[in-house]
Protein backbone atom coordinates (compact mmCIF):
# COMPACT_ATOMS: atom_id res chain seq x y z
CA UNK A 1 132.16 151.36 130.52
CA UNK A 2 134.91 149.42 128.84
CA UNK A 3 134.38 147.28 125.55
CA UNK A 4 137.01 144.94 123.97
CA UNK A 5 138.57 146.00 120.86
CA UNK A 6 139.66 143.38 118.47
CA UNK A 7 141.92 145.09 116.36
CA UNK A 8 144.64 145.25 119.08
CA UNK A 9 142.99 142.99 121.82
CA UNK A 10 142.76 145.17 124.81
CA UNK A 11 139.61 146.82 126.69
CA UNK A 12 139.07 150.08 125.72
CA UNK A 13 137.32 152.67 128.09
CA UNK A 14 133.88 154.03 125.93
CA UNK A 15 132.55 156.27 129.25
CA UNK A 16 134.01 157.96 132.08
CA UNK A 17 131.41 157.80 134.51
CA UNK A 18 131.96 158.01 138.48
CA UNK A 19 128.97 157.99 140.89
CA UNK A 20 130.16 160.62 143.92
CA UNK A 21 127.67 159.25 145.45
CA UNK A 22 129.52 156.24 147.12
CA UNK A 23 133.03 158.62 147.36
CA UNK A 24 133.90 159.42 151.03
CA UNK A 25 136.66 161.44 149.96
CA UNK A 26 139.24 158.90 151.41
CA UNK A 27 141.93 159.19 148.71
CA UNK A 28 142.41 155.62 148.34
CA UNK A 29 142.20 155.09 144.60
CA UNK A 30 144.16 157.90 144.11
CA UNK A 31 146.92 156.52 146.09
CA UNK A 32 146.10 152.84 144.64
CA UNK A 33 145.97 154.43 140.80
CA UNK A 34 149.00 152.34 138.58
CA UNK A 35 148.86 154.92 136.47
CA UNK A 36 148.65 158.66 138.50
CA UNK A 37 145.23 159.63 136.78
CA UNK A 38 143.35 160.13 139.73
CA UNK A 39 143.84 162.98 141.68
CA UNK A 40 141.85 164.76 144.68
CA UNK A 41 140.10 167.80 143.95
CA UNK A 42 139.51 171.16 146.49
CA UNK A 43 135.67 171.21 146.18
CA UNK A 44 134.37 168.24 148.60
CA UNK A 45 130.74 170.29 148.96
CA UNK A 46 129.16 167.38 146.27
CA UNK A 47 125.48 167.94 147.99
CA UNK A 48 122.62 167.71 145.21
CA UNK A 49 119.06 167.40 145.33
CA UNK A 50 118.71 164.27 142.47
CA UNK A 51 120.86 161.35 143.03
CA UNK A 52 121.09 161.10 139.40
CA UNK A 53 123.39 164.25 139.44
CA UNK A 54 125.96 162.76 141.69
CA UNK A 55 127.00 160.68 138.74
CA UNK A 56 129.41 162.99 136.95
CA UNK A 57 130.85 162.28 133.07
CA UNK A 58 134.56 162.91 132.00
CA UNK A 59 134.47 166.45 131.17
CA UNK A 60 133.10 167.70 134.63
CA UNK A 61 136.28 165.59 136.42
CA UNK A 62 138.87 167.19 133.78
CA UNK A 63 141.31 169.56 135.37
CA UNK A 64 140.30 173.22 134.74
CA UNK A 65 141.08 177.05 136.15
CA UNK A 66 137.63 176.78 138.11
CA UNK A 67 137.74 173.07 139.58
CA UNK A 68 142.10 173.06 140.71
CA UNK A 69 143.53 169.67 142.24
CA UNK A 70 145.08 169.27 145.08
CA UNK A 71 148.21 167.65 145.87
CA UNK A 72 147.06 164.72 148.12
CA UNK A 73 149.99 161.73 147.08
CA UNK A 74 151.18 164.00 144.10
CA UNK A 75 154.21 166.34 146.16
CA UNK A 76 154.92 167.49 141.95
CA UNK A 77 152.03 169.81 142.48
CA UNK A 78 152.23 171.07 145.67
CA UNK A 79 154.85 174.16 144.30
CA UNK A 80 151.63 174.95 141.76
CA UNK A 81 149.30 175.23 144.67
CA UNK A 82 148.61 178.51 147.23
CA UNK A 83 150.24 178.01 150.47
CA UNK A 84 147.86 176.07 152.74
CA UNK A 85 147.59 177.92 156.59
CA UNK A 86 145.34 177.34 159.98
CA UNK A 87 143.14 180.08 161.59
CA UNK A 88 145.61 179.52 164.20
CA UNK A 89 148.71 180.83 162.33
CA UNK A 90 146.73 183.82 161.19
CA UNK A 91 145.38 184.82 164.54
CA UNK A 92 148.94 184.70 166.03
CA UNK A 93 150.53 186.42 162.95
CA UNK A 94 147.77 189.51 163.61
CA UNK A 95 149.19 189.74 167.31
């Protein structure tokens, strides 16, 4: 929710709310984001049993040890994150 503030005449978010709901993990408004806030996240398993709990609040979408980002349209954080490999590689490194 946003709410104008008078003092300095802007809109001012009040709640960080985002319904998961609707996401289909496409990475658009990350890549459409003016202002590189939006980032995707490893954990697309968003399954719950209430609607209500798809809707998630600002501190569940903060950045933490448990819940890492990944670095879909941000190559700054791709050095941060473990290296990515297929079954494929694996199975042919074993051999």
């Amino acid at each position: 929710m946003t709410a104008a503030n008078p003092v300095n005449n802007r809109y001012e978010v009040e709640t960080y709310r985002v319904d998961t709901g609707y996401c289909i993990q496409c990475g658009l408004c990350v890549e459409a984001c003016p202002f590189d806030a939006l980032y995707m996240g490893t954990g697309y398993e968003r399954a719950r049993y209430r609607r209500a709990d798809l809707v998630q609040e600002k501190e569940v979408m903060m950045e933490a040890p448990e819940r890492a980002v990944s670095s879909y349209f941000h190559p700054e954080r791709a050095g941060k994150l473990p290296k990515q490999t297929l079954l494929v590689e694996k199975i042919t490194e074993e051999k």
